[in-house]
Protein backbone atom coordinates (compact mmCIF):
# COMPACT_ATOMS: atom_id res chain seq x y z
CA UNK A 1 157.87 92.47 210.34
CA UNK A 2 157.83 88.71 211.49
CA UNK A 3 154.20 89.31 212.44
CA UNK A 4 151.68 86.48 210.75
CA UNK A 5 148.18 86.59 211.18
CA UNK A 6 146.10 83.69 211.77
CA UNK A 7 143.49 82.40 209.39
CA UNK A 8 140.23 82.09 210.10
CA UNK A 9 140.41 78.16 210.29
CA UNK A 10 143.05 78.68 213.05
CA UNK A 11 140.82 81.18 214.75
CA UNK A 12 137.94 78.93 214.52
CA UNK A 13 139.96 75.79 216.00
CA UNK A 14 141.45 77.75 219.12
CA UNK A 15 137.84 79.19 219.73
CA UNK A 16 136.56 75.13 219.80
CA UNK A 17 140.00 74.28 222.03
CA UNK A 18 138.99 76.72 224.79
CA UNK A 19 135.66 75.71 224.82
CA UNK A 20 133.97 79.03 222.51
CA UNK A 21 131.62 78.94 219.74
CA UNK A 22 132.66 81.23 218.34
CA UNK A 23 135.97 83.87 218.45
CA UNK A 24 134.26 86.84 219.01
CA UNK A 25 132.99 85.14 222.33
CA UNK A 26 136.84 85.72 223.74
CA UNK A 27 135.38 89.84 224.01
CA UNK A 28 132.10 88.69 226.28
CA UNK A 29 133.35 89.81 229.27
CA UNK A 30 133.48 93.53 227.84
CA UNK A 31 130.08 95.11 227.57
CA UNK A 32 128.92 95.57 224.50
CA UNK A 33 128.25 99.20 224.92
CA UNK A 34 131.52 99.85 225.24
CA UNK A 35 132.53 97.69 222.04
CA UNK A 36 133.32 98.61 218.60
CA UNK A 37 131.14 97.48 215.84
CA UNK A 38 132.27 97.14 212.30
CA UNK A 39 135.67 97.03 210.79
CA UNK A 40 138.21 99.79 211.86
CA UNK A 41 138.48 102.68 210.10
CA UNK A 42 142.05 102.11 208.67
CA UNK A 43 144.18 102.12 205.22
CA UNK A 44 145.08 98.54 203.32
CA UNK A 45 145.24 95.94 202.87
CA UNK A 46 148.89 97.39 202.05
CA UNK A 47 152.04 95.66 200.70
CA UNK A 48 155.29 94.71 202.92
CA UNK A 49 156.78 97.81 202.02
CA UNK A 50 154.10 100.24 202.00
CA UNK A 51 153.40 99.17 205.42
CA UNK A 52 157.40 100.00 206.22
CA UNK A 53 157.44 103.08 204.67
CA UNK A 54 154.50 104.57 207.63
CA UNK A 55 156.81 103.52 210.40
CA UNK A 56 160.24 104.25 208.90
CA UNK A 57 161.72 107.45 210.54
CA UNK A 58 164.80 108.36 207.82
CA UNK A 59 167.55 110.75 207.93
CA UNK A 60 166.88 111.09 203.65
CA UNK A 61 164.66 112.16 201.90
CA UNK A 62 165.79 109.93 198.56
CA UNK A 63 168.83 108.03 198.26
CA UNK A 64 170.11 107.29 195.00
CA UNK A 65 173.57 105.43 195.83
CA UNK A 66 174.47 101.97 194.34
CA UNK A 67 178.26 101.67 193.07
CA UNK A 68 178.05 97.75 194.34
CA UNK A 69 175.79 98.37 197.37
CA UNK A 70 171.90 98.52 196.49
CA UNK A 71 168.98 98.94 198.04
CA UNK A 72 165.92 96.41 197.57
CA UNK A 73 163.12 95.41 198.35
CA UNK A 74 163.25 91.93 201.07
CA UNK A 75 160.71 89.88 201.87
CA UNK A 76 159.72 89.80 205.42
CA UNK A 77 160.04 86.18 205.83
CA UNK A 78 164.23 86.41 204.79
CA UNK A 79 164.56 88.65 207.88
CA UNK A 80 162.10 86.51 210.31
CA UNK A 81 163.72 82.78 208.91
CA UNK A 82 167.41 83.64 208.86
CA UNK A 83 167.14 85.14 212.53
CA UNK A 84 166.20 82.02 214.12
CA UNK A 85 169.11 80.96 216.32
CA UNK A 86 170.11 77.87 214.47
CA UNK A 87 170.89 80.00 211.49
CA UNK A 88 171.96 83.17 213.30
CA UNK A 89 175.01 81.29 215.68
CA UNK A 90 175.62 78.58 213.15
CA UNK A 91 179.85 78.65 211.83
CA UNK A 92 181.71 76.61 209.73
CA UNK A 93 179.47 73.27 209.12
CA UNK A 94 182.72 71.33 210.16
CA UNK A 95 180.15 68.12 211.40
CA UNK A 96 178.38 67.24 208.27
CA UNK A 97 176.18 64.55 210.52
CA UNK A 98 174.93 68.10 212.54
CA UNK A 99 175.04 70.40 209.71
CA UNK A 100 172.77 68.77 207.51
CA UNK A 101 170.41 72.32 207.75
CA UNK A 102 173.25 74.46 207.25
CA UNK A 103 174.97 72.10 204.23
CA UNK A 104 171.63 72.22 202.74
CA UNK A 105 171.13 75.57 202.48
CA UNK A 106 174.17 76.27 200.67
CA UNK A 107 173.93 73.65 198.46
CA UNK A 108 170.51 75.31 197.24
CA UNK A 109 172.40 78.80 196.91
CA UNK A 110 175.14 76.93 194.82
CA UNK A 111 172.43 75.55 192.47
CA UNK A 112 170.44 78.88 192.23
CA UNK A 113 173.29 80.90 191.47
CA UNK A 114 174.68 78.40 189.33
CA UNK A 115 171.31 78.79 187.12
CA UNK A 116 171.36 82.61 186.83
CA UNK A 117 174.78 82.66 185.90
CA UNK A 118 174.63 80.08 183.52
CA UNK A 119 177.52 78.47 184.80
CA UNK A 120 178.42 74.48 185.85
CA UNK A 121 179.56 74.95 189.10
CA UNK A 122 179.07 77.80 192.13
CA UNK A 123 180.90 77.69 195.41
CA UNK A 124 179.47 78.51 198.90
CA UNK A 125 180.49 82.27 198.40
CA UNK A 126 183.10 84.64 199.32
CA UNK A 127 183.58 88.05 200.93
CA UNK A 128 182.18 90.15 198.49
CA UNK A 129 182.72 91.29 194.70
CA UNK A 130 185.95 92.70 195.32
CA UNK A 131 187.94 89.53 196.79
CA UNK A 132 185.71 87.71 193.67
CA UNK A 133 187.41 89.05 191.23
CA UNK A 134 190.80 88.66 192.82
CA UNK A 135 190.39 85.35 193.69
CA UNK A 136 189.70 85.05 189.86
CA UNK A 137 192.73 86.20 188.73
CA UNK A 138 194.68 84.15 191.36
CA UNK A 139 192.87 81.07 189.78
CA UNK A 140 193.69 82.59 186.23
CA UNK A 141 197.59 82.38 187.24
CA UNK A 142 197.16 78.49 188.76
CA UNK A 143 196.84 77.47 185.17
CA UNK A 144 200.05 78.24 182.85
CA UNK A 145 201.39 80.68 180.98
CA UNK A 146 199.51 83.48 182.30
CA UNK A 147 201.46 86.77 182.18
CA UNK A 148 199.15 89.89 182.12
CA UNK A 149 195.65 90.45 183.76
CA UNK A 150 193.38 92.93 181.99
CA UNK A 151 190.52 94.22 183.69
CA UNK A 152 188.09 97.33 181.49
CA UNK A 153 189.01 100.70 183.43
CA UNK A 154 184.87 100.43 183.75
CA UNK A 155 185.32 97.89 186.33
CA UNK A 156 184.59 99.12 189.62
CA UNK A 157 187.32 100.80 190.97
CA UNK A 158 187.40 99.15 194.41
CA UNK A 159 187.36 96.47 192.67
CA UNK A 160 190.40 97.05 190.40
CA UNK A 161 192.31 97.77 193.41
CA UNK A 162 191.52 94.92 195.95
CA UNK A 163 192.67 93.39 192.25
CA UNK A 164 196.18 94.87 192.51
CA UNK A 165 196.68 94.51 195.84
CA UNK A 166 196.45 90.77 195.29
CA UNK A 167 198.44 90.35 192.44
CA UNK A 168 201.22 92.81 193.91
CA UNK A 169 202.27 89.50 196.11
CA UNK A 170 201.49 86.86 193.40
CA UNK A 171 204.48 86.47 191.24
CA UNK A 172 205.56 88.38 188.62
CA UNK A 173 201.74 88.92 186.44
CA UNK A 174 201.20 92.60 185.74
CA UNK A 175 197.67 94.40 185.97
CA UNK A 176 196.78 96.43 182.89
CA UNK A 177 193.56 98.37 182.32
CA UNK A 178 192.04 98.53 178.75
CA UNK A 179 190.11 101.94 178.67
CA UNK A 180 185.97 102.87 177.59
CA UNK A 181 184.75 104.99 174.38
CA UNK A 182 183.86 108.40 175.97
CA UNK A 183 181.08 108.35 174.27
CA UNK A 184 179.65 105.01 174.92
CA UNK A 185 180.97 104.27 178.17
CA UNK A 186 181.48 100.82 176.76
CA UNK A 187 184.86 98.98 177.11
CA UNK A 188 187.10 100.16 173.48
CA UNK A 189 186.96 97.18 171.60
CA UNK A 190 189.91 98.17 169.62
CA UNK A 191 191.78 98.76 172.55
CA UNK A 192 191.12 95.03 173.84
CA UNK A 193 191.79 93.77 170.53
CA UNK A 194 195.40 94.77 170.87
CA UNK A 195 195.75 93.74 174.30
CA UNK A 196 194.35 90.29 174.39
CA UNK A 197 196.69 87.52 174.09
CA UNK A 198 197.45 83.96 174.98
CA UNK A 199 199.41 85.42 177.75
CA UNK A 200 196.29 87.41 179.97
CA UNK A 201 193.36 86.62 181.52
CA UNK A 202 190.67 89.28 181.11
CA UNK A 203 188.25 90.55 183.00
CA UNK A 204 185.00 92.91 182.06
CA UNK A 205 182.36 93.97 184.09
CA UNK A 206 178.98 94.15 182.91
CA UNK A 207 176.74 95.79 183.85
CA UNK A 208 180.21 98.06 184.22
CA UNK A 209 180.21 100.85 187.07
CA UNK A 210 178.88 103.56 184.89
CA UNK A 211 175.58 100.88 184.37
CA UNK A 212 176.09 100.88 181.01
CA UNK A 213 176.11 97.34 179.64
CA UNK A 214 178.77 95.71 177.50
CA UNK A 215 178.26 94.69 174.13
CA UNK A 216 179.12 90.96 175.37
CA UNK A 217 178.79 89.32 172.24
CA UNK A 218 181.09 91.28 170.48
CA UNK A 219 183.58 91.04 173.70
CA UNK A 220 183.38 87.55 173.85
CA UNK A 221 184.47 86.78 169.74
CA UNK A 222 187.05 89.37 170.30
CA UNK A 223 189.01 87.40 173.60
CA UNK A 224 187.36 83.39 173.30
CA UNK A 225 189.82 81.44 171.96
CA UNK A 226 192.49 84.61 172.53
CA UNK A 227 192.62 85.19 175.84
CA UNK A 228 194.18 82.23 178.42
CA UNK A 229 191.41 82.90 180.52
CA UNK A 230 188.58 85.38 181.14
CA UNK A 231 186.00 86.36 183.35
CA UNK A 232 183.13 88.17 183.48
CA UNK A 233 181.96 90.70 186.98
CA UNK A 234 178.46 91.62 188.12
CA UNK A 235 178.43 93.70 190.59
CA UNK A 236 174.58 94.40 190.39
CA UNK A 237 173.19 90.55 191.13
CA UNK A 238 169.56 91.68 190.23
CA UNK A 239 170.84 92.35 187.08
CA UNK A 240 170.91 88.22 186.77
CA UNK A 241 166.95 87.77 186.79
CA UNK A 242 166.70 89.98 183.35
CA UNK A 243 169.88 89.57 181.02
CA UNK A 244 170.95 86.41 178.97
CA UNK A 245 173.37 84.35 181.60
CA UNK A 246 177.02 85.76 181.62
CA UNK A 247 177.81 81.76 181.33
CA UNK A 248 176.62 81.73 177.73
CA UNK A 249 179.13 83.70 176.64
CA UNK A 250 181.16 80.91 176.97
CA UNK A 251 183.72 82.96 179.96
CA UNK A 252 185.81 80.83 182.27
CA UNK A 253 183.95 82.23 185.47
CA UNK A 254 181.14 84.65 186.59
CA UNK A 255 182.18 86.27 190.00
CA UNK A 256 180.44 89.35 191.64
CA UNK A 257 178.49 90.77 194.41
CA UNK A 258 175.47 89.40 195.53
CA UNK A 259 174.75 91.55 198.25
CA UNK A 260 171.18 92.47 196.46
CA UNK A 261 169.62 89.05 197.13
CA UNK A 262 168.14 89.90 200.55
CA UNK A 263 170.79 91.57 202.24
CA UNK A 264 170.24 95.17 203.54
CA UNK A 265 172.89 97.75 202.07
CA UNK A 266 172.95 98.82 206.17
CA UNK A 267 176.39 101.18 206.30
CA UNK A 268 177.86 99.04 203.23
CA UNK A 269 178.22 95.72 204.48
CA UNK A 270 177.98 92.62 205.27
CA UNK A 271 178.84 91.55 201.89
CA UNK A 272 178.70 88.52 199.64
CA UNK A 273 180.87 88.00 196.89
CA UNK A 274 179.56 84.96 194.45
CA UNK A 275 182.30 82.85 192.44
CA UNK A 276 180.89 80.58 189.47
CA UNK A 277 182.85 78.22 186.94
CA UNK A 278 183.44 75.65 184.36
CA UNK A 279 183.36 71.72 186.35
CA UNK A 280 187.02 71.82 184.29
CA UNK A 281 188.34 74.61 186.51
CA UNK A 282 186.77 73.42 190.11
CA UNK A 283 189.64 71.86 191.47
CA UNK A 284 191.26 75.16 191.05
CA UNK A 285 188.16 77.30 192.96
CA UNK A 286 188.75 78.79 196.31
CA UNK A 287 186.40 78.20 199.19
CA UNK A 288 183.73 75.66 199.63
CA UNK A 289 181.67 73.66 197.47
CA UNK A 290 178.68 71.48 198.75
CA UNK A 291 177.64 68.57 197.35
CA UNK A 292 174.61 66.24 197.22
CA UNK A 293 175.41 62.41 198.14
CA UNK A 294 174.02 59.50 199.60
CA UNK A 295 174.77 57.85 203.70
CA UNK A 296 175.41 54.60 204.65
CA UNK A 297 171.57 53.87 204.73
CA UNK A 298 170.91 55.24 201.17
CA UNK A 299 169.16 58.26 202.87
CA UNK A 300 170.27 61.77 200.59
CA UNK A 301 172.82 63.33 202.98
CA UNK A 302 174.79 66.96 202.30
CA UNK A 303 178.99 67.28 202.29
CA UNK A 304 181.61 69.61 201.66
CA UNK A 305 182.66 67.78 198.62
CA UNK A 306 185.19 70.49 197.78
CA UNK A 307 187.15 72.82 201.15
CA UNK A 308 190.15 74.10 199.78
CA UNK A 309 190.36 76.67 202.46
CA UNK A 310 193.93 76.86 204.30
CA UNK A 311 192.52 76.29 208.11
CA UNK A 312 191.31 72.25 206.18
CA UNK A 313 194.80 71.98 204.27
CA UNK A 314 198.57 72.06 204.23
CA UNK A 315 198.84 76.18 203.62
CA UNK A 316 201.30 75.39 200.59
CA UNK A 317 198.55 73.87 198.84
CA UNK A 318 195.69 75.63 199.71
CA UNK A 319 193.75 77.60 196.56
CA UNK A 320 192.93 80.75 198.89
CA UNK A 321 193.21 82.38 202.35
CA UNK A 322 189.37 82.90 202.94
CA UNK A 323 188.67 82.02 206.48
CA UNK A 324 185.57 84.01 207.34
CA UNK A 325 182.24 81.91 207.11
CA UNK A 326 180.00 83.96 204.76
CA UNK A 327 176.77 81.25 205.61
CA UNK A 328 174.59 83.89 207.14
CA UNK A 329 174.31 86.21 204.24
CA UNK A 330 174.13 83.18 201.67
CA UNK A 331 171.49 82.13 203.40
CA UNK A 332 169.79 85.85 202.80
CA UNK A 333 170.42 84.77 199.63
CA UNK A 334 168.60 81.73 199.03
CA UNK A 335 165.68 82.93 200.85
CA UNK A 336 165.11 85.88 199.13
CA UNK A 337 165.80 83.99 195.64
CA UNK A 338 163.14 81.33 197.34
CA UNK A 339 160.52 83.47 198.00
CA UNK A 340 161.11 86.09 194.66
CA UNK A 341 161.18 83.31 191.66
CA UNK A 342 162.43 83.28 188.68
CA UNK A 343 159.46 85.87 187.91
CA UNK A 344 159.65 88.08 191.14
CA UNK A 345 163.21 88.95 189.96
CA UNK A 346 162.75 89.86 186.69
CA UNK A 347 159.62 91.82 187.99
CA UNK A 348 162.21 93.67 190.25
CA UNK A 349 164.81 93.82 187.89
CA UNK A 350 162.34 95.80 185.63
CA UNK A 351 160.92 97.96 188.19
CA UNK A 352 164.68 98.98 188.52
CA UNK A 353 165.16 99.83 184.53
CA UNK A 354 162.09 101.05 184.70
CA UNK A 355 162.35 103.84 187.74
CA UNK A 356 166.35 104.42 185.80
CA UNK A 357 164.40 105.17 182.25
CA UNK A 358 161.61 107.90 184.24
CA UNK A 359 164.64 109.74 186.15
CA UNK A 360 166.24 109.73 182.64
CA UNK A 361 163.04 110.94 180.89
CA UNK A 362 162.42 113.93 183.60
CA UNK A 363 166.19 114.99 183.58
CA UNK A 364 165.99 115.24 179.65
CA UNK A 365 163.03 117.72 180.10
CA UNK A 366 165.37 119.91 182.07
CA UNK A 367 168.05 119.76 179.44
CA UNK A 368 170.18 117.60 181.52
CA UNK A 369 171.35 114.15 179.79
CA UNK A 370 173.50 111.17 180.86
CA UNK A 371 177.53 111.22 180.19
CA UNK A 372 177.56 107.63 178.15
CA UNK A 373 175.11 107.08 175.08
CA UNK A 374 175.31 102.97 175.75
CA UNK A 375 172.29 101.33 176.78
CA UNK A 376 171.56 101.42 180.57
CA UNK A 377 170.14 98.76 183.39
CA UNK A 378 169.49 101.48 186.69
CA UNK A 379 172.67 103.13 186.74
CA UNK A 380 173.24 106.48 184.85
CA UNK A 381 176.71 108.89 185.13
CA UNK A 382 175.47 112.27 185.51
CA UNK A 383 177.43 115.70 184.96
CA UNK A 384 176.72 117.32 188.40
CA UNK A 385 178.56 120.25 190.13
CA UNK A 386 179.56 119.44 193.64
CA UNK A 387 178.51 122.38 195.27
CA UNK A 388 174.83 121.41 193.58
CA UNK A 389 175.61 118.17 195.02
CA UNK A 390 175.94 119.19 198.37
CA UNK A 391 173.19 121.03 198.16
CA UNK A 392 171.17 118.08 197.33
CA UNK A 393 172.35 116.45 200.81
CA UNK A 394 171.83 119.19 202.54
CA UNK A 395 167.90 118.32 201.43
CA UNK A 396 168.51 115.15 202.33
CA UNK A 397 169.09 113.66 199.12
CA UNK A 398 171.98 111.65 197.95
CA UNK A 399 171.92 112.21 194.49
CA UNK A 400 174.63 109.25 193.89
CA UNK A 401 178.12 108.44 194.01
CA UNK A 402 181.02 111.25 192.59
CA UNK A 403 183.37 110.37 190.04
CA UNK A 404 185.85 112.54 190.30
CA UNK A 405 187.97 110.86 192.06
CA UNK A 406 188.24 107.50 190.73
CA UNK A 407 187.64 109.11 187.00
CA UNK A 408 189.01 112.61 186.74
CA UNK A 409 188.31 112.83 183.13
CA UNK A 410 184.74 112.73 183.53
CA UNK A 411 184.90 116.02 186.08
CA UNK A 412 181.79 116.46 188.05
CA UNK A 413 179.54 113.84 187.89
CA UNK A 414 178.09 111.23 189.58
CA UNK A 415 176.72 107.92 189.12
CA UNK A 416 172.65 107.63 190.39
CA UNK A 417 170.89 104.22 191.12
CA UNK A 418 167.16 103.77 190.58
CA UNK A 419 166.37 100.66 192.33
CA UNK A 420 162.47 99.49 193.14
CA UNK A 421 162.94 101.43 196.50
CA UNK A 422 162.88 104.98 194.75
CA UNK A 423 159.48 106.27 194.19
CA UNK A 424 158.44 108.15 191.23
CA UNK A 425 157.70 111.32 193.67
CA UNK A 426 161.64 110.92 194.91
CA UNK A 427 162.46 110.76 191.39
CA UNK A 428 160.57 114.16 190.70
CA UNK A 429 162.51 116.01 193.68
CA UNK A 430 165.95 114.66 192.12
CA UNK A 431 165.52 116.16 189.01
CA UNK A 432 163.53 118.86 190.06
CA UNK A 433 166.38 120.12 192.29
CA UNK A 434 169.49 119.35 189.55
């Protein structure tokens, strides 16, 4: 899709350079009895992905998976921009006098993602959600007296085990969930009333993995000024462009997947975990931070200001192991946040609620109704049968991810994402076919 077509200026200045007055004069040596006249009998003009959808060969019908991996809509320009070699071989931008492109572009994703989160400070990114929230406990347990980590059972559960998997070689802190209302979905605020302490951190996603949202306000007067330290997880980035910022909730970091800003949900990965704080706490933040400053000459130059990666430091001190260079799929990011707006996202975002509130609206006709009663963004947990779920893929449609496994008590069900890239005819064969 990196094709651009010219304008008629630029037609009308490479018809003067060759010597032509006018464009069409580029056909004279055909004859003109075997021309076409008039415009060709084709569809459009048609949008970016309109135009995809005629070409795209697809082994589904309709996929409705998300659980931390979405897909959206992304501009052709993200794809044709962050291919061009200089981006595409680019590492580590050790040589700040020959990385001024590179520097620069992270330092615009730092400030972009610092705005939707509300937050002071946003480093150059991580691997992905998972490692986000880890690395957010592990900078929980830098400061003192931290004992216990609480994370809502609602948290994704990849998530909650990349967590424990951390903190199983980090000292002696223990990893405790604090369960959901069954009939909410929503985190049990009396539950997290008797947990929270000076001694935890706490974590809550929100949107949490069911897509029900958190009653934040009510979360945050139960655990500021309780809790040591607590965080809050977005695993659906989008999510950002239509909500109140998680930062004015007053948490100690916003860490999550951004994977939706312009980065395709291919096989499940690449990835790109986001990590926002307080300025107090950015001494303390893993990975990079990039920084605006001045040269010798007074000219406006890029740094790492902040590197606290072990490869720059004495290991000892270092504030985390990442070594991989995420700067390809930041990039995505700022591009597609670039060419979207402040206004293109919500527009997406509410495509997204939007698509979620139709499926919810046609499965209701057929008597069939969401698990949770809490308010929704485009996730809904579904009671589903697995053999009816295998049925659905044998149609070629993935009807969304099962919870059985990570939440027995629910039984069959699964958890269905309506993103911007479901159509309101896939939408009628899901619930046709439950």
């Amino acid at each position: 899709m990196s094709y651009v077509p010219h304008s008629e200026d630029d037609l009308r200045r490479m018809a003067s350079a060759a010597g032509l007055t006018d464009p069409e004069d580029v056909f004279s040596p055909i004859p003109r009895a075997v021309r076409h006249r008039g415009p060709l009998s084709v569809g459009g003009p048609l949008d970016e992905e309109t135009l995809r959808r005629l070409f795209r060969v697809s082994p589904s019908r309709a996929v409705f998976a998300g659980g931390g991996v979405y897909r959206h809509h992304i501009p052709a320009l993200v794809d044709a921009l962050s291919s061009r070699q200089e981006f595409s071989t680019a590492y580590t931008p050790y040589q700040p006098e020959i990385s001024q492109g590179t520097l620069q572009a992270l330092f615009e994703y730092q400030s972009m993602m610092a705005a939707l989160t509300g937050m002071e400070v946003s480093n150059a990114s991580l691997y992905d959600g998972a490692t986000a929230l880890a690395e957010g406990a592990l900078m929980a347990l830098r400061g003192k007296g931290i004992e216990r980590v609480l994370v809502t059972r609602a948290t994704h559960p990849a998530y909650r085990k990349v967590l424990e998997t951390y903190l199983s070689r980090a000292g002696d802190a223990v990893v405790e969930e604090v369960p959901f209302c069954r009939d909410t979905g929503r985190v049990d605020l009396g539950a997290l009333a008797s947990a929270v302490g000076s001694d935890a951190a706490f974590f809550i996603q929100n949107p949490n993995y069911f897509g029900v949202l958190e009653p934040m306000e009510e979360v945050a007067a139960a655990v500021s000024g309780t809790a040591g330290f607590w965080g809050i997880v977005v695993a659906e980035a989008l999510s950002l462009g239509l909500f109140r910022p998680p930062g004015s909730f007053g948490p100690d970091v916003v860490v999550g997947e951004a994977q939706s800003f312009g980065n395709h949900a291919n096989a499940g990965g690449p990835l790109l975990g986001f990590f926002c704080t307080r300025r107090e706490h950015a001494r303390r933040m893993p990975g990079r931070l990039v920084g605006l400053t001045k040269d010798s000459s007074g000219r406006t130059a890029f740094c790492l200001t902040l590197s606290t990666r072990e490869q720059h430091i004495r290991r000892e001190k270092a504030t985390s192991n990442i070594c991989s260079n995420e700067g390809l799929c930041t990039l995505r990011a700022a591009l597609y946040l670039s060419a979207l707006g402040p206004k293109g996202l919500r527009s997406a975002a509410l495509q997204c609620a939007a698509g979620a509130g139709e499926l919810t609206s046609l499965l209701r006709d057929r008597g069939i109704f969401p698990l949770f009663s809490g308010p929704c963004f485009h996730e809904i947990a579904l009671p589903l049968k697995e053999g009816k779920r295998q049925a659905l893929l044998a149609e070629g449609i993935v009807p969304g991810i099962p919870l059985v496994r990570d939440y027995p008590e629910l039984g069959e069900a699964v958890v269905t994402a309506v993103t911007e890239m479901n159509t309101k005819e896939e939408c009628r064969w899901l619930a046709g076919m439950m």
